[in-house]
N, C-alpha and C. Protein backbone atom coordinates (compact mmCIF):
# COMPACT_ATOMS: atom_id res chain seq x y z
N UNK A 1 15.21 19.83 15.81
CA UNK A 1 15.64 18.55 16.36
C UNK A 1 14.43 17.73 16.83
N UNK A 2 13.47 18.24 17.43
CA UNK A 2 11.94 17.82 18.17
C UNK A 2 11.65 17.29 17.01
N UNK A 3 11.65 17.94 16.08
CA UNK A 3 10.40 17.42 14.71
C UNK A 3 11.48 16.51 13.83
N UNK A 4 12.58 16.58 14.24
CA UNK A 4 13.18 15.61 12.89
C UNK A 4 12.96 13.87 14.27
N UNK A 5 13.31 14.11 15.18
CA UNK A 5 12.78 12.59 16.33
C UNK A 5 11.59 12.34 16.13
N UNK A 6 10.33 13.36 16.17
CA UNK A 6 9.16 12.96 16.27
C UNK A 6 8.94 12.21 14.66
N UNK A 7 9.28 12.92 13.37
CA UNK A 7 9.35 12.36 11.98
C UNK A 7 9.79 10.93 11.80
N UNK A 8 11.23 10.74 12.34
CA UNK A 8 11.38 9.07 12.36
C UNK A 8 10.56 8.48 13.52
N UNK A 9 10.33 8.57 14.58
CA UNK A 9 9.23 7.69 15.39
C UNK A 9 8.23 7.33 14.57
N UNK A 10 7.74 8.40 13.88
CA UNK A 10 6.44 8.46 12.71
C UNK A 10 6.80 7.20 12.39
N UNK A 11 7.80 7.53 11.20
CA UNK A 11 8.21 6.47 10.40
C UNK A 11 8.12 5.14 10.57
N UNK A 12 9.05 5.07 11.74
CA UNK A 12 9.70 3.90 12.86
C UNK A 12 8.27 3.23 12.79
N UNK A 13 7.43 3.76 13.33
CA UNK A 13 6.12 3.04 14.02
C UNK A 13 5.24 2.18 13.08
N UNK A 14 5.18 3.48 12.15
CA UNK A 14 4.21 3.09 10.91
C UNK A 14 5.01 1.79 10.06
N UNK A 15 6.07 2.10 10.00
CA UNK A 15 6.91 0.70 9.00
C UNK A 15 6.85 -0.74 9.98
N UNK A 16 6.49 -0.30 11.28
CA UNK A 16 6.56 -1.58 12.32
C UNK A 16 5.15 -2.34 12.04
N UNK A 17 4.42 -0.98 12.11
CA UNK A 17 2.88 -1.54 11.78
C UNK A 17 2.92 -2.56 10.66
N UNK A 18 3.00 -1.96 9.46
CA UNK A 18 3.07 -1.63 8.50
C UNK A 18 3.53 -3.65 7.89
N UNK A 19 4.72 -3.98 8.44
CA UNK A 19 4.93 -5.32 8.55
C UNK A 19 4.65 -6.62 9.40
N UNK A 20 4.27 -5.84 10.43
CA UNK A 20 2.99 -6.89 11.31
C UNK A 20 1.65 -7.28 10.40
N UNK A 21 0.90 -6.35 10.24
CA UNK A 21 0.08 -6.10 9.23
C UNK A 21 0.42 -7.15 7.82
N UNK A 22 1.09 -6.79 7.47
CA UNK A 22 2.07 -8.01 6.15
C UNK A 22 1.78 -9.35 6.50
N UNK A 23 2.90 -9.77 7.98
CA UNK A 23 2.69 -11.23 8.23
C UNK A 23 1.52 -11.39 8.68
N UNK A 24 0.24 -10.36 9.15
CA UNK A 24 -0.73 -11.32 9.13
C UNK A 24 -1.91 -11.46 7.95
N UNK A 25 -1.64 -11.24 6.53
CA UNK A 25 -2.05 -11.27 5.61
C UNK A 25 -1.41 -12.47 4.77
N UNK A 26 -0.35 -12.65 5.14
CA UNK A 26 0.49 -13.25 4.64
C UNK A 26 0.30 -14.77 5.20
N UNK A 27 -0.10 -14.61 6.70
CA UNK A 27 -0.80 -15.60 7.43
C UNK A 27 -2.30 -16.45 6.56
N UNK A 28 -2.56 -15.72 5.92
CA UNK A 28 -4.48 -16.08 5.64
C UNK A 28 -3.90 -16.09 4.11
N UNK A 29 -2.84 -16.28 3.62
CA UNK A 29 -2.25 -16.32 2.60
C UNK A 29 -2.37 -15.29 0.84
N UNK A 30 -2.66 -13.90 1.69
CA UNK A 30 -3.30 -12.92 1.07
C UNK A 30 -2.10 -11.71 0.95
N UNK A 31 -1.57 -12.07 1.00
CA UNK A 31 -0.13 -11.07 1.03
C UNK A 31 1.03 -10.83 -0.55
N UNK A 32 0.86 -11.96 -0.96
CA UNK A 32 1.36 -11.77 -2.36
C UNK A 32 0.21 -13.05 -3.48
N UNK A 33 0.65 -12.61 -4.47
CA UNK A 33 -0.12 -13.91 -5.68
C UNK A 33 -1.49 -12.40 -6.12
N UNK A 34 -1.68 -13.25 -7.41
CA UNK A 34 -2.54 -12.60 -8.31
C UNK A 34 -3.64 -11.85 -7.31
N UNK A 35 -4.23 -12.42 -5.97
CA UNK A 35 -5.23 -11.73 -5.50
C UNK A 35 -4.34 -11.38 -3.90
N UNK A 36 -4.90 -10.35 -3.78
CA UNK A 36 -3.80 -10.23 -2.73
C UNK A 36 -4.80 -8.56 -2.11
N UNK A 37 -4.87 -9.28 -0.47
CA UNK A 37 -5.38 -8.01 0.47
C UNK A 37 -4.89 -7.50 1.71
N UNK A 38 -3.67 -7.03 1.07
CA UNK A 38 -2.99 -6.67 2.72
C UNK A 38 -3.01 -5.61 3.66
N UNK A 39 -3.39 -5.61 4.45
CA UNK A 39 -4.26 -5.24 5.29
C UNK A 39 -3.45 -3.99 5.68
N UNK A 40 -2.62 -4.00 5.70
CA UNK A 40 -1.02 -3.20 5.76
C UNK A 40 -1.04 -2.07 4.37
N UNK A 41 -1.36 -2.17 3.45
CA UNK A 41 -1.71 -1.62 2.35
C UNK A 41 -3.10 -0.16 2.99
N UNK A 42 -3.94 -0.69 3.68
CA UNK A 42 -4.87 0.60 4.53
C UNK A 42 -4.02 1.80 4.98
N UNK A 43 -2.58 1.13 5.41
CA UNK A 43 -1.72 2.68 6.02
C UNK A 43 -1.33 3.60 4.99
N UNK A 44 -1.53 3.19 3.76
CA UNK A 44 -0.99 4.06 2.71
C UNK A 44 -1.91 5.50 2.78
N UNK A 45 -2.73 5.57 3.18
CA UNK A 45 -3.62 6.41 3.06
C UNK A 45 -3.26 7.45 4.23
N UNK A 46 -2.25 7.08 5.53
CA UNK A 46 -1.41 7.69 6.55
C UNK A 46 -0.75 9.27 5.98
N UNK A 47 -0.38 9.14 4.99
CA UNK A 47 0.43 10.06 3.99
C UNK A 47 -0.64 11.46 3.96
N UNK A 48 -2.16 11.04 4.29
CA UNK A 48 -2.80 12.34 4.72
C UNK A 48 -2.77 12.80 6.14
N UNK A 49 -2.08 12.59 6.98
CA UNK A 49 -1.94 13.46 7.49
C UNK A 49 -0.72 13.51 8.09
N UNK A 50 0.37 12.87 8.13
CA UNK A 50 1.68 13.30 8.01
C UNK A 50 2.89 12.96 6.88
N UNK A 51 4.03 13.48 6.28
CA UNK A 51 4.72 12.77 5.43
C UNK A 51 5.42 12.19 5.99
N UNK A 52 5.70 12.14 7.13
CA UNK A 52 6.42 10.49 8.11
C UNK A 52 6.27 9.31 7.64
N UNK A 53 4.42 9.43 7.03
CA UNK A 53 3.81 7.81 7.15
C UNK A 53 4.90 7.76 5.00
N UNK A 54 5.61 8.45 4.53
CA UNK A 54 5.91 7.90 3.30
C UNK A 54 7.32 7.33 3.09
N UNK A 55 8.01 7.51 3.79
CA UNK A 55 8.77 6.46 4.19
C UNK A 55 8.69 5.29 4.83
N UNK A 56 7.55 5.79 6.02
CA UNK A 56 7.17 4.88 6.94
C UNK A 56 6.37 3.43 6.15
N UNK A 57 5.21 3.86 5.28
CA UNK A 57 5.15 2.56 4.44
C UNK A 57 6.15 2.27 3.46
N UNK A 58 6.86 2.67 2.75
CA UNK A 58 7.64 2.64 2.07
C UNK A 58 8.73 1.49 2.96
N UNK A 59 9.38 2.07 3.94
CA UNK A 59 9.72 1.07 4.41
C UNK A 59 9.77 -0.36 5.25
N UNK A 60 8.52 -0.01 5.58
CA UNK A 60 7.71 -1.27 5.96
C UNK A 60 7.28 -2.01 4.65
N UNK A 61 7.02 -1.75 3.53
CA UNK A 61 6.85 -2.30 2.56
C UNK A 61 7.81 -3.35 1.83
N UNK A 62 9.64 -2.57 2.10
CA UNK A 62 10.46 -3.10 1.89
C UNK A 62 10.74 -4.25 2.66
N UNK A 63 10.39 -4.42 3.80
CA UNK A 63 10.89 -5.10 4.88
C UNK A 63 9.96 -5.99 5.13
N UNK A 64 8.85 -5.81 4.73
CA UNK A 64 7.66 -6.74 4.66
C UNK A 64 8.24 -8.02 3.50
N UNK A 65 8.03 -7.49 2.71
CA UNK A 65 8.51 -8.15 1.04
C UNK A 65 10.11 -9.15 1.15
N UNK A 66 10.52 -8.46 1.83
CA UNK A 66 12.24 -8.64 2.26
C UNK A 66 11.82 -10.56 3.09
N UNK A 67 10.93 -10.12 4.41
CA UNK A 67 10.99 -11.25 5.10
C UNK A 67 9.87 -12.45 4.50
N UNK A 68 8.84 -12.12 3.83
CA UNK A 68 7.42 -12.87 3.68
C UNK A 68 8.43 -14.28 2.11
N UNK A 69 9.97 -13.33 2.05
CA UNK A 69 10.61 -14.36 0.47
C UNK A 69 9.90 -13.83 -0.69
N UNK A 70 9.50 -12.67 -0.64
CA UNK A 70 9.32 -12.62 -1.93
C UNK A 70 10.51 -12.04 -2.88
N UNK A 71 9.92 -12.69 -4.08
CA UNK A 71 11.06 -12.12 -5.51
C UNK A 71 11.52 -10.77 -5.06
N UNK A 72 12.81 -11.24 -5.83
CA UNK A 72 13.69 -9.50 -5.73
C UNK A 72 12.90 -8.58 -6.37
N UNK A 73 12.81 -8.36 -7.78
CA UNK A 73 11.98 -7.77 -8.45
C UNK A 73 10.28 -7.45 -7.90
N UNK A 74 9.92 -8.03 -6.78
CA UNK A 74 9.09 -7.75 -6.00
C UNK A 74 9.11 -7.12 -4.83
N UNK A 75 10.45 -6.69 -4.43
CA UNK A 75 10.89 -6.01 -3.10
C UNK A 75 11.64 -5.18 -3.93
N UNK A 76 11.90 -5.09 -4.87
CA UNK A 76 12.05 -3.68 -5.50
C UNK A 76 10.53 -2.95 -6.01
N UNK A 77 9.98 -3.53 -6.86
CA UNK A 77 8.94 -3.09 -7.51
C UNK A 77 7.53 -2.63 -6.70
N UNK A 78 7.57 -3.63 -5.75
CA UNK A 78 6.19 -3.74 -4.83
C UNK A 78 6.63 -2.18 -4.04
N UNK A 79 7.66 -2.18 -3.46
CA UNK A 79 8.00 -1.61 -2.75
C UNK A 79 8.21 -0.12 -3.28
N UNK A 80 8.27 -0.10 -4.45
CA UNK A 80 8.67 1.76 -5.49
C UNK A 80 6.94 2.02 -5.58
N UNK A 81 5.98 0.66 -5.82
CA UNK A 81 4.63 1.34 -6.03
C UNK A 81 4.38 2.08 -4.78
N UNK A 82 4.31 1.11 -3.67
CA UNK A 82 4.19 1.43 -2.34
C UNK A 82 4.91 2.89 -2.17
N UNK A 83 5.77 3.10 -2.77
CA UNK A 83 6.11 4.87 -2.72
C UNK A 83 5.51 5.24 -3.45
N UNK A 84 5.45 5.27 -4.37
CA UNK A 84 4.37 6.25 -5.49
C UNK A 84 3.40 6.46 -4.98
N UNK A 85 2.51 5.42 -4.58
CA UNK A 85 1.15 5.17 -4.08
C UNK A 85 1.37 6.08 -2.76
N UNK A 86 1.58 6.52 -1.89
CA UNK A 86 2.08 6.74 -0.62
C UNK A 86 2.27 8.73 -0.61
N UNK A 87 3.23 8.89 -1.79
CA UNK A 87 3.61 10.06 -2.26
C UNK A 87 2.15 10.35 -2.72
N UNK A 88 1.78 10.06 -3.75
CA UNK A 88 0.48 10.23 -4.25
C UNK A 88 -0.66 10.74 -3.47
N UNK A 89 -0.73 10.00 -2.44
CA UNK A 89 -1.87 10.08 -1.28
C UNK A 89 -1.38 11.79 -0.58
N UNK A 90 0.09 11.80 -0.44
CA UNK A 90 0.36 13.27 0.12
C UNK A 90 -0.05 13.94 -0.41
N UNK A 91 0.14 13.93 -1.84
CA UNK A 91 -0.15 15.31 -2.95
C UNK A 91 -1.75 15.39 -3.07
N UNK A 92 -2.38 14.68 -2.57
CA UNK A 92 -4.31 14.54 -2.44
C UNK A 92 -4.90 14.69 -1.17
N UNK A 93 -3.74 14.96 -0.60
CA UNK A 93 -4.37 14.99 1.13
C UNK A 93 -5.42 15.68 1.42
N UNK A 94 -5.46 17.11 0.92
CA UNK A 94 -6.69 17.65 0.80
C UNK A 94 -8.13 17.04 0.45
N UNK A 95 -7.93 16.29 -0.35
CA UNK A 95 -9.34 15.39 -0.78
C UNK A 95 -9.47 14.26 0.07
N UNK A 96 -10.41 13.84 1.07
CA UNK A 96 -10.12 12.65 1.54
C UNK A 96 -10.26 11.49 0.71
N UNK A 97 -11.37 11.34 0.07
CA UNK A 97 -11.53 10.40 -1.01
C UNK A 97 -10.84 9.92 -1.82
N UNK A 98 -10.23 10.95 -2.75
CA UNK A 98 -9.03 10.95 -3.63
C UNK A 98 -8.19 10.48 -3.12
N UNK A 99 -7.34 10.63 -2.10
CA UNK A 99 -6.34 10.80 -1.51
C UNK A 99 -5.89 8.99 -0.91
N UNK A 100 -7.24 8.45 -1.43
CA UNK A 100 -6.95 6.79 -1.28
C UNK A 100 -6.92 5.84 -2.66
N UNK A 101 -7.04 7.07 -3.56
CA UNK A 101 -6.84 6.04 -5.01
C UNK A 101 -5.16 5.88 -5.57
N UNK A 102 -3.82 6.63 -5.17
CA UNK A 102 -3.11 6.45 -5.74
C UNK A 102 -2.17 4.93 -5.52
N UNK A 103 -2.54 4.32 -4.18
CA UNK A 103 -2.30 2.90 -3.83
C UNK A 103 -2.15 2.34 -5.09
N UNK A 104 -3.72 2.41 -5.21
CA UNK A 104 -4.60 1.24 -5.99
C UNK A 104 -3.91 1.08 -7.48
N UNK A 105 -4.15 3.03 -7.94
CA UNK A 105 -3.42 3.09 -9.39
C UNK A 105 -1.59 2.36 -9.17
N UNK A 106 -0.93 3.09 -8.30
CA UNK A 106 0.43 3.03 -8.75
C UNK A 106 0.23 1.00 -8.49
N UNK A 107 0.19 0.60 -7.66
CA UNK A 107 -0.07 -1.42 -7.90
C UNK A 107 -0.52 -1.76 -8.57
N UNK A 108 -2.03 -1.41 -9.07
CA UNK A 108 -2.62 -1.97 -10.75
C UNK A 108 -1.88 -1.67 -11.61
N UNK A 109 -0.66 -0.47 -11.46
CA UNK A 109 -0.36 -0.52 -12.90
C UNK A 109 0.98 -1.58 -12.87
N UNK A 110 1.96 -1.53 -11.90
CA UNK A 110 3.37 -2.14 -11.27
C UNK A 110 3.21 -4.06 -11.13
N UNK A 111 2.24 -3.72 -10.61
CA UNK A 111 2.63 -5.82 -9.64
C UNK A 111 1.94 -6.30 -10.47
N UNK A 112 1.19 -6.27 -11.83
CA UNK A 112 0.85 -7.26 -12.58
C UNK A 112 2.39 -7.96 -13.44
N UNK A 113 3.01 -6.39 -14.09
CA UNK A 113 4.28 -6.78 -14.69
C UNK A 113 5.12 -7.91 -13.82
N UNK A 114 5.18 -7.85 -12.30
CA UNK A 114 5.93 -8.16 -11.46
C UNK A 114 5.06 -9.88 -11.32
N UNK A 115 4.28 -10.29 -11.53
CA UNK A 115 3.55 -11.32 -11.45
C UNK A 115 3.47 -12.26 -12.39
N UNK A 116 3.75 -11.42 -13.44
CA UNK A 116 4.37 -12.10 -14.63
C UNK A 116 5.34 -12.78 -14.64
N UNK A 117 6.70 -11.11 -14.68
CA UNK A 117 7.73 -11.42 -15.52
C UNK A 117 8.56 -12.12 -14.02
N UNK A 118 8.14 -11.94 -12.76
CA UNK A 118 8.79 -12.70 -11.53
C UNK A 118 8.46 -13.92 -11.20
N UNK A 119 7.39 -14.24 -10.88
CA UNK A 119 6.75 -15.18 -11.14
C UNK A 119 6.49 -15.99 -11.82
N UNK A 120 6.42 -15.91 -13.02
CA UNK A 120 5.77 -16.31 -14.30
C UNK A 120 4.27 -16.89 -14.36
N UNK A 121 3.69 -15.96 -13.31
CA UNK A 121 2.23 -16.31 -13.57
C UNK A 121 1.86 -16.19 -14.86
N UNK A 122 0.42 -16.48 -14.84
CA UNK A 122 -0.40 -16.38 -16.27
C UNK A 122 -1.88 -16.34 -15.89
N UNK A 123 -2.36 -15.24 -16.11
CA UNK A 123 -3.93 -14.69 -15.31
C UNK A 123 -5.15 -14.67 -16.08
N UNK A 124 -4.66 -14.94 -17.37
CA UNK A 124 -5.24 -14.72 -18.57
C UNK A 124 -7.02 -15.53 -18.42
N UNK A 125 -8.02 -15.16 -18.66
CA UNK A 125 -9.47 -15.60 -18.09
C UNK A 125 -10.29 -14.79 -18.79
N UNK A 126 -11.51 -15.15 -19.69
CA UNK A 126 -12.62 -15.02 -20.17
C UNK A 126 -13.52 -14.61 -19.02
N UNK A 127 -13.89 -13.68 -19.84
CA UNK A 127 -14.93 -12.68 -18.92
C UNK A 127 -16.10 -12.17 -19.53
N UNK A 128 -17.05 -12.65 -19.30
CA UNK A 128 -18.78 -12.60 -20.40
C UNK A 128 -18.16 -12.55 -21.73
N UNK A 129 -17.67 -14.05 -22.46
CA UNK A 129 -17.19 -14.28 -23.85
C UNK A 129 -15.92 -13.19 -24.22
N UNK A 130 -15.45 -12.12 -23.54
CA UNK A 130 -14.46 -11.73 -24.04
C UNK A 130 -12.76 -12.30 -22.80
N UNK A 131 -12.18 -12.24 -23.94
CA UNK A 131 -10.88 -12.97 -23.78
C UNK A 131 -9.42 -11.78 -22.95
N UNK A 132 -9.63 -11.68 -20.92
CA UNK A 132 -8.90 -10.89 -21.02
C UNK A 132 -7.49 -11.14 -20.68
N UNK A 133 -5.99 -10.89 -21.35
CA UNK A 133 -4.97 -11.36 -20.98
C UNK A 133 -4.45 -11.41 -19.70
N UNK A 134 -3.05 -11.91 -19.89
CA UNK A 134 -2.54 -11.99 -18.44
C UNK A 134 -2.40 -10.28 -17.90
N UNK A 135 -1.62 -9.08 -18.25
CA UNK A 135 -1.35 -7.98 -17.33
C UNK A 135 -3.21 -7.10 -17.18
N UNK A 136 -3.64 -7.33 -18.00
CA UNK A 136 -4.85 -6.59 -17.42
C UNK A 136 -5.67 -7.48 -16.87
N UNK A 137 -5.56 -8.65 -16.37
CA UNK A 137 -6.31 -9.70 -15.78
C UNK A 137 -5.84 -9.12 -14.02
N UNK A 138 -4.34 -9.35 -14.34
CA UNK A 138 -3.62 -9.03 -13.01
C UNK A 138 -3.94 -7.73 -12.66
N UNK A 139 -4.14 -6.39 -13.41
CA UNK A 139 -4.34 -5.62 -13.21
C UNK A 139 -5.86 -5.43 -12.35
N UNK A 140 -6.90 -5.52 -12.98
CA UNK A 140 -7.96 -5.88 -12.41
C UNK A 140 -7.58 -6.71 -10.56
N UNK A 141 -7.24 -7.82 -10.48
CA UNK A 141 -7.30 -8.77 -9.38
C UNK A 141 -6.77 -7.87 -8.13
N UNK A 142 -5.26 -7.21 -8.81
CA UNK A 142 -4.28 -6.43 -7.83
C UNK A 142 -5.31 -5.01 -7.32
N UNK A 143 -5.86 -4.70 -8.38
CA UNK A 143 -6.48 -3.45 -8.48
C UNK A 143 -7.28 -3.85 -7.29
N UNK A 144 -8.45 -4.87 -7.25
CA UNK A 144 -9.93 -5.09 -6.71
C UNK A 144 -9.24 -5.01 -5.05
N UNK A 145 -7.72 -6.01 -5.19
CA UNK A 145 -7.77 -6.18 -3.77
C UNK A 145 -6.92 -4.47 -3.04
N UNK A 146 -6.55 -3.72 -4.27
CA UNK A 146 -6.17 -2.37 -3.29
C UNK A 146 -7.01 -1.81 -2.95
N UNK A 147 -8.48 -1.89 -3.75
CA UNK A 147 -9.53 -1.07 -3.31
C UNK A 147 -10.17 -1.50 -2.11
N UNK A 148 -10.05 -2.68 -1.66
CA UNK A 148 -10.65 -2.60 -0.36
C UNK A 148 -9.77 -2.82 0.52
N UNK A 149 -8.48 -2.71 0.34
CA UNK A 149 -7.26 -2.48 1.39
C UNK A 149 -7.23 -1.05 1.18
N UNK A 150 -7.09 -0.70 0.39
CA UNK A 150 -6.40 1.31 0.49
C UNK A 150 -8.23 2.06 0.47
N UNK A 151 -8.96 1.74 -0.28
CA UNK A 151 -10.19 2.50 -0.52
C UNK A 151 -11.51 2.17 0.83
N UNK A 152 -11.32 0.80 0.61
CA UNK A 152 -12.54 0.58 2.21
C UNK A 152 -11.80 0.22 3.64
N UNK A 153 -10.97 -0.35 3.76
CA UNK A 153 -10.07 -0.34 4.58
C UNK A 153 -9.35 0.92 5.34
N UNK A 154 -8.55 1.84 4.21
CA UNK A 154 -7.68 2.99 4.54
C UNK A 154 -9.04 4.48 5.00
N UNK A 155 -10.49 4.20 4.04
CA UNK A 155 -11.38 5.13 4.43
C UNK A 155 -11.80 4.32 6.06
N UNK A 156 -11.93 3.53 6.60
CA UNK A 156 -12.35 3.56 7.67
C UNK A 156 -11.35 3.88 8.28
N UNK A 157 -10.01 3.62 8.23
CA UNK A 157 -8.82 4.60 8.82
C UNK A 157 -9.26 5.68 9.00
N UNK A 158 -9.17 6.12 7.84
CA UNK A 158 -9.11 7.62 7.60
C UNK A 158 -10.25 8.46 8.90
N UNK A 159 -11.23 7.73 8.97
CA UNK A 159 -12.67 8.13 9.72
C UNK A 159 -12.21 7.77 11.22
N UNK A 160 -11.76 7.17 11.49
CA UNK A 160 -11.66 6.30 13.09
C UNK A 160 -10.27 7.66 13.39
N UNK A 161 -9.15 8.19 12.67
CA UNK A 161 -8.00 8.77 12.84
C UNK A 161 -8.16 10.37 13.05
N UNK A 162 -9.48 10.81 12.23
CA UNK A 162 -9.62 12.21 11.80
C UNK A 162 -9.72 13.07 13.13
N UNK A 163 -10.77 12.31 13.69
CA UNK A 163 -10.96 12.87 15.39
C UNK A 163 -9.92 12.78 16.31
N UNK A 164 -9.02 11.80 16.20
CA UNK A 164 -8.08 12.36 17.12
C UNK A 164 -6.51 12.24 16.83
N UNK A 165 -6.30 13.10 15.22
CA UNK A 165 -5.17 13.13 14.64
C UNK A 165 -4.25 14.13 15.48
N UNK A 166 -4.73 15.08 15.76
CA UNK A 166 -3.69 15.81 16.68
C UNK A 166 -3.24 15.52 18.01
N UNK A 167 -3.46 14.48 18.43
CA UNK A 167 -3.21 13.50 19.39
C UNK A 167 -2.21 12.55 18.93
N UNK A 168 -2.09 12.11 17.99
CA UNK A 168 -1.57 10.50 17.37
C UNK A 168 -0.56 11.39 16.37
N UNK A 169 -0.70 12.31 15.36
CA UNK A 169 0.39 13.03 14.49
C UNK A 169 1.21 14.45 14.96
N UNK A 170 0.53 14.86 16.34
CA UNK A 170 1.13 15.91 17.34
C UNK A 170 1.33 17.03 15.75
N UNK A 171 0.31 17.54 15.17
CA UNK A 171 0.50 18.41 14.13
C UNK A 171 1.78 18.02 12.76
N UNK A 172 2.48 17.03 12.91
CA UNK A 172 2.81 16.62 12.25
C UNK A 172 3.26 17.27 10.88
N UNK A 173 2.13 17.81 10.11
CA UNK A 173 1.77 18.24 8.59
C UNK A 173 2.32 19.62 8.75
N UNK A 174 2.92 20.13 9.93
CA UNK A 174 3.80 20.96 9.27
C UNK A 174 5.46 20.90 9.75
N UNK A 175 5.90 19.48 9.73
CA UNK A 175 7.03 19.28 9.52
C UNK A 175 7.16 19.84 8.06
């Protein structure tokens, strides 16, 4: 009973974060569109050291997406990477490094389609004489901005959290 209360507080907290974080990305107008750095995207990397935080972004993700108006197909989609990406990070927890690339992959591969076919962007841009289309244009842009939301962002998490995780996740990782 202790650990299933302490698991949703997890959750609870991190999804609260998780959409504060949103509107203020969303504020500096960096929250959705081809380039996009949300700052809120750093908690994904949470998933190392408890599985609380994978619902917990997961549903802050939903609820983020839900209020900021974005496309349906973007509060579905954004929001399934944001699990993948999230899940991903659990199954790498062991590696710290690793353990911040599945963000990046599961959104580079998801929110370009979603930028497209929701949107109807078009990203498509020449790059030293070669010609690159719209989903790997988007791919790239979505990609650059997870890496320094989940990769430089979520690693200074990761570093500022390590020292006093058993304080803040109360052992957590073996719920």
């Amino acid at each position: 009973m202790k650990k299933d209360v302490l698991f949703m507080t997890q959750a609870a907290v991190i999804a609260a974060i998780y959409v504060v974080l949103t509107w203020l990305a969303a504020g500096f107008d960096l929250a959705s569109g081809a380039v996009q750095v949300r700052f809120s995207e750093a908690l994904c990397v949470l998933p190392f050291f408890t599985p609380a935080a994978i619902p917990g972004v997961t549903i802050g993700c939903l609820l983020a997406n839900i209020t900021i108006g974005s496309a349906l197909p973007d509060v579905i989609f954004g929001t399934l990477a944001t699990l993948i990406g999230a899940f991903g990070t659990y199954l790498l927890r062991k590696n710290r490094f690793l353990c911040t690339l599945p963000p990046v992959i599961a959104n580079a591969a998801i929110i370009p389609f979603v930028l497209k076919f929701a949107y109807g962007l078009d990203g498509a841009f020449d790059l030293f004489g070669v010609h690159i289309s719209t989903i790997p244009a988007f791919a790239l842009t979505v990609g650059a901005g997870e890496v320094i939301s989940c990769v430089v962002f979520g690693s200074v998490l990761l570093t500022a959290l390590i020292p006093v995780k058993h304080h803040i996740f109360n052992n957590a990782e073996t719920i």
